[in-house]
Protein backbone atom coordinates (compact mmCIF):
# COMPACT_ATOMS: atom_id res chain seq x y z
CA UNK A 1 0.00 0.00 0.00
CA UNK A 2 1.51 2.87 -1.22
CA UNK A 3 0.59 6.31 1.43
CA UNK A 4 1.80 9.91 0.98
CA UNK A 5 4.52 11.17 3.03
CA UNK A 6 2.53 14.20 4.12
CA UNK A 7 -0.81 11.65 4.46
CA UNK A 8 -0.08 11.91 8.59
CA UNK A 9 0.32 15.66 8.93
CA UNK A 10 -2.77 16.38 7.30
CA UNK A 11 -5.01 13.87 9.02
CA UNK A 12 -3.48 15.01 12.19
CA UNK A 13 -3.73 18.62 11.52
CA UNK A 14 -7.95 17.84 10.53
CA UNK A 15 -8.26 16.09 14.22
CA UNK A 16 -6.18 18.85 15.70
CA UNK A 17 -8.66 21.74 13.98
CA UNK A 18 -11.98 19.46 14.90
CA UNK A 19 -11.25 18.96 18.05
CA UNK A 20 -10.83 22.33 18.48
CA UNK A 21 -14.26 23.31 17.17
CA UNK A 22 -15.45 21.42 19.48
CA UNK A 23 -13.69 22.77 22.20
CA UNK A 24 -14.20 26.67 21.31
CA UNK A 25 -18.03 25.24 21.07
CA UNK A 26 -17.86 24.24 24.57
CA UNK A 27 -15.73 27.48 25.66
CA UNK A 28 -18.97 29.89 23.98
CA UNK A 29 -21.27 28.47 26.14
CA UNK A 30 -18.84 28.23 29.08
CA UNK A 31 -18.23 31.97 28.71
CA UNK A 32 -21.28 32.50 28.32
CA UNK A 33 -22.00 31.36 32.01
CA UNK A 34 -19.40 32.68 33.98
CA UNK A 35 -21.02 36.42 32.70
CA UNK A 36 -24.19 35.43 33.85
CA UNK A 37 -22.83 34.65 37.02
CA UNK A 38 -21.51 37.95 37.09
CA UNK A 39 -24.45 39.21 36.93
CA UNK A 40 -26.45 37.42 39.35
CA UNK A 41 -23.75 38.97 41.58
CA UNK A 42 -23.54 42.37 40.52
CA UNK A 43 -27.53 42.21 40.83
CA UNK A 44 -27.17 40.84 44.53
CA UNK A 45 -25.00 43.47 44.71
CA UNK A 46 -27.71 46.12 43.55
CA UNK A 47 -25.36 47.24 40.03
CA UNK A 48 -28.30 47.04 37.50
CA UNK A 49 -25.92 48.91 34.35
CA UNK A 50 -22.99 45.76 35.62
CA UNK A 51 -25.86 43.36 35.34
CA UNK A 52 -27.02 44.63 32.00
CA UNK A 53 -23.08 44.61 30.78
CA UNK A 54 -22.89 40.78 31.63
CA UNK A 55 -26.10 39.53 30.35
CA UNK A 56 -24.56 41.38 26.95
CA UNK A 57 -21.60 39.89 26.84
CA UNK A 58 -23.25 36.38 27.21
CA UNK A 59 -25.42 37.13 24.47
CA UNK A 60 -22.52 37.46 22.33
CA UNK A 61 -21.28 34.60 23.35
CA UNK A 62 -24.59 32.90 22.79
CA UNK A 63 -24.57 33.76 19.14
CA UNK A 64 -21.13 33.24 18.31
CA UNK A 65 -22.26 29.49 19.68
CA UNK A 66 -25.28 29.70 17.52
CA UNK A 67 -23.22 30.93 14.29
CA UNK A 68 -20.99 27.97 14.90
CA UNK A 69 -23.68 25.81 15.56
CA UNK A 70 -26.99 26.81 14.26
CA UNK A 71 -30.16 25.03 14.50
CA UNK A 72 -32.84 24.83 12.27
CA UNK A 73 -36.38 25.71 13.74
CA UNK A 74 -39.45 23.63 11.62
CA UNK A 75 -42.48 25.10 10.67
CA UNK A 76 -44.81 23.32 13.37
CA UNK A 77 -42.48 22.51 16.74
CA UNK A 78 -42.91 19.63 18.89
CA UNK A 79 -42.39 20.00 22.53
CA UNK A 80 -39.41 18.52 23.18
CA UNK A 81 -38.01 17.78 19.80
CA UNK A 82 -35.11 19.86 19.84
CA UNK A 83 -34.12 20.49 23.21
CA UNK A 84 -31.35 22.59 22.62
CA UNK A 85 -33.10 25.04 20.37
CA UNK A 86 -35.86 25.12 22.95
CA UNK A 87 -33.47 26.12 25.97
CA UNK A 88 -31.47 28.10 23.35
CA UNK A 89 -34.62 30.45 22.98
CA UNK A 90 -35.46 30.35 26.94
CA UNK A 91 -31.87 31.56 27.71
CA UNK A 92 -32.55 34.82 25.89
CA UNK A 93 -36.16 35.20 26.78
CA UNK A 94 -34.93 35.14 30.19
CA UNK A 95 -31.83 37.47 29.60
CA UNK A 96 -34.00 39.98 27.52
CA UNK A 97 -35.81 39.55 30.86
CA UNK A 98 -33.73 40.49 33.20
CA UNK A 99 -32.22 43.54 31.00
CA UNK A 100 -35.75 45.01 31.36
CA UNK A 101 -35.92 44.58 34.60
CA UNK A 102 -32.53 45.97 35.93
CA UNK A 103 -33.35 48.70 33.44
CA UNK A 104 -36.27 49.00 35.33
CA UNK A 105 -34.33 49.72 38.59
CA UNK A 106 -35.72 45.72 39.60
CA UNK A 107 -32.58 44.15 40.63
CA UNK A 108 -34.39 40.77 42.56
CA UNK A 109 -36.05 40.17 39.61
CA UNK A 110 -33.11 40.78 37.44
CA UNK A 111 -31.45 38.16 39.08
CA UNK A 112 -34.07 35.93 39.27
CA UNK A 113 -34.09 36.10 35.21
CA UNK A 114 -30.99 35.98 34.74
CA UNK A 115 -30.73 32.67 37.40
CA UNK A 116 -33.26 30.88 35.34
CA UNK A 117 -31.40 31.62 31.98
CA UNK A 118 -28.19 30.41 33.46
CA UNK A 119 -30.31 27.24 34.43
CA UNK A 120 -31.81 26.88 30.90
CA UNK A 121 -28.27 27.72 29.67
CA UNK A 122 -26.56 24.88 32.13
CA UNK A 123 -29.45 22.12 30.31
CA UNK A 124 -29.32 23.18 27.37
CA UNK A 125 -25.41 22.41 27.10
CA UNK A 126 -26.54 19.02 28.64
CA UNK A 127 -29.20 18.26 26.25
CA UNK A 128 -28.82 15.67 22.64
């Protein structure tokens, strides 16, 4: 069997570059938590503008996720179908939530939001 000299570099080199999609997948939504626990403690903390700076930053993080990983929504959805999508959409309901609120001068209820995004966020890295 006759193989290419270079045939190892580039096969190693594709692992090397999907493995690390997958792992700059995982650091999107990671980074995406650690700012919402920033805000859930800048909101204990009674700093609605730091809580509103967070929650932004994990939306970016969010859709740079969703850009590298997008899902595809169907005309009629089925409960349960695509649980990612599903707790995709409740993590920015609940952040476009809590923005309101702390704009709103509401920090308890800012937090609150933004704790059940981070939750929705936390199973919706855990879900197929």
């Amino acid at each position: 069997m006759f193989t290419h000299p270079y045939s190892l570099p580039v096969i190693l080199a594709a692992f090397v570059a999907i493995s690390g999609a997958a792992h700059a997948n995982e650091d999107h939504s990671k980074k995406a938590g650690e700012h919402l626990e920033k805000a859930i403690k800048s909101g204990k903390e009674g700093s609605a503008q730091d809580v509103i700076s967070h929650i932004e930053e994990a939306k970016k993080e969010l859709i740079e996720d969703n850009v590298e990983h997008p899902y595809t929504h169907i005309q009629k959805p089925i409960y349960g179908e695509h649980d990612k999508a599903e707790h995709d959409k409740e993590v920015f309901e609940e952040m476009d939530m809590a923005i309101e609120e702390a704009k709103d001068g509401h920090a308890q209820q800012a937090v609150e939001a933004v704790e059940r995004a981070s939750v929705h966020l936390r199973e919706k890295v855990h879900a197929k």
